[in-house]
Protein backbone atom coordinates (compact mmCIF):
# COMPACT_ATOMS: atom_id res chain seq x y z
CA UNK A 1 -16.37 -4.69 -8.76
CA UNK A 2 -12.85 -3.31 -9.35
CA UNK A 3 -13.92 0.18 -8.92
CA UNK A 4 -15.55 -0.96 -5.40
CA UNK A 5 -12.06 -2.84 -4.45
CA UNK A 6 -10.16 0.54 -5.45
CA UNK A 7 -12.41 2.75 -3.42
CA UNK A 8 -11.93 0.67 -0.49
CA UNK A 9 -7.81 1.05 -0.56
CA UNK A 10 -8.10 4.41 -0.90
CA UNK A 11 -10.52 5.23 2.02
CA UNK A 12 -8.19 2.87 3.54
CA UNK A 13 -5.12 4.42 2.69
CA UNK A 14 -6.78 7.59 3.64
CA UNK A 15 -7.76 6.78 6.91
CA UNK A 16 -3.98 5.39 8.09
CA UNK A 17 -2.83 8.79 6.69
CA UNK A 18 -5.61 10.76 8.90
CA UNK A 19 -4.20 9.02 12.23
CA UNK A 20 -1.16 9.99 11.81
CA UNK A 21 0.01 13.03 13.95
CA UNK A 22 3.51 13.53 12.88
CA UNK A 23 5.06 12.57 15.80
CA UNK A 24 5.79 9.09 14.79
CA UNK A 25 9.16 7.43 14.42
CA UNK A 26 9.46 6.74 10.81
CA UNK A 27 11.87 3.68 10.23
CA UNK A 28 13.61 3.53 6.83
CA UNK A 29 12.86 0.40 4.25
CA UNK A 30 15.84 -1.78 3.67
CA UNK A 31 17.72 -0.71 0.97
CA UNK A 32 17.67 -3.31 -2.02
CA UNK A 33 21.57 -3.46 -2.05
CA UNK A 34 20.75 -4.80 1.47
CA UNK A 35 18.96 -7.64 0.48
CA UNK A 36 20.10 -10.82 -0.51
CA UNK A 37 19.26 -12.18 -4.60
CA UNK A 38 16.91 -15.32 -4.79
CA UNK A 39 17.94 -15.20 -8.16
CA UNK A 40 14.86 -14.87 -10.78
CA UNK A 41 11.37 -15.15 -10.04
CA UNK A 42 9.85 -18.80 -10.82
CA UNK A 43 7.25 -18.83 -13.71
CA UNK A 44 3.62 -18.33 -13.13
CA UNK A 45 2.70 -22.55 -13.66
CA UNK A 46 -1.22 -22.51 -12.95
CA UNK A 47 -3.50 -22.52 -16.10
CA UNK A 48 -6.60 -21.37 -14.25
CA UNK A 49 -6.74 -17.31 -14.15
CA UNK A 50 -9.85 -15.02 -13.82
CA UNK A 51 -10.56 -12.19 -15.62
CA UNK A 52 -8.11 -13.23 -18.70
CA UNK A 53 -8.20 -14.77 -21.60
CA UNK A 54 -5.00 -16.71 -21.65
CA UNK A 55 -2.91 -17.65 -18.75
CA UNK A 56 -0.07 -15.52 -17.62
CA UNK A 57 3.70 -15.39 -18.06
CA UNK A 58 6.09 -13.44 -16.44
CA UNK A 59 7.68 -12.79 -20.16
CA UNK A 60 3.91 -10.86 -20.92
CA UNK A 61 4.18 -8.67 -17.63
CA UNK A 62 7.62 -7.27 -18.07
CA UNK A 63 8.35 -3.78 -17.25
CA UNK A 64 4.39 -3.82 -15.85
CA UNK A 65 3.78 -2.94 -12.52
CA UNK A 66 1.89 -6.01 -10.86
CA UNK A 67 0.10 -6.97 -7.79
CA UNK A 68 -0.20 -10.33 -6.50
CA UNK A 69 -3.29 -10.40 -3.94
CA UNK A 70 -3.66 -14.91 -2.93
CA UNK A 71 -6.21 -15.91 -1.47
CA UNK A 72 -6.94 -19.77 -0.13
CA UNK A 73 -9.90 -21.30 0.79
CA UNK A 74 -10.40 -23.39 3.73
């Protein structure tokens, strides 16, 4: 199932690169000095996780490069 997700983003990611002639206007990110600080990130506080054993903390993902993909039903 992962593998399936992964292939998907990168025939996606393939396909915005393909329609791209080279002629677009390419607008720069904000830089982070730019943004404002929200100070630091609140804790993870739900107890149900898939696909782990124990529920995560934001002390156990340190210096771990994490996506967040939520979902909600309804």
């Amino acid at each position: 199932m992962k593998r399936l997700w992964l292939l998907g983003l990168i025939l996606g990611l393939t396909a915005c690169a393909a329609t791209a002639t080279g002629n677009e206007t390419v607008t720069k990110p904000a830089s982070p000095a730019s943004l404002p600080d929200l100070g630091p990130a609140p804790e993870l506080t739900n107890d149900t996780w898939l696909n782990v054993d124990a529920p995560l903390r934001l002390a156990d993902l340190r210096g771990k490069v994490v996506i967040i993909d939520m979902w909600t039903l309804g």
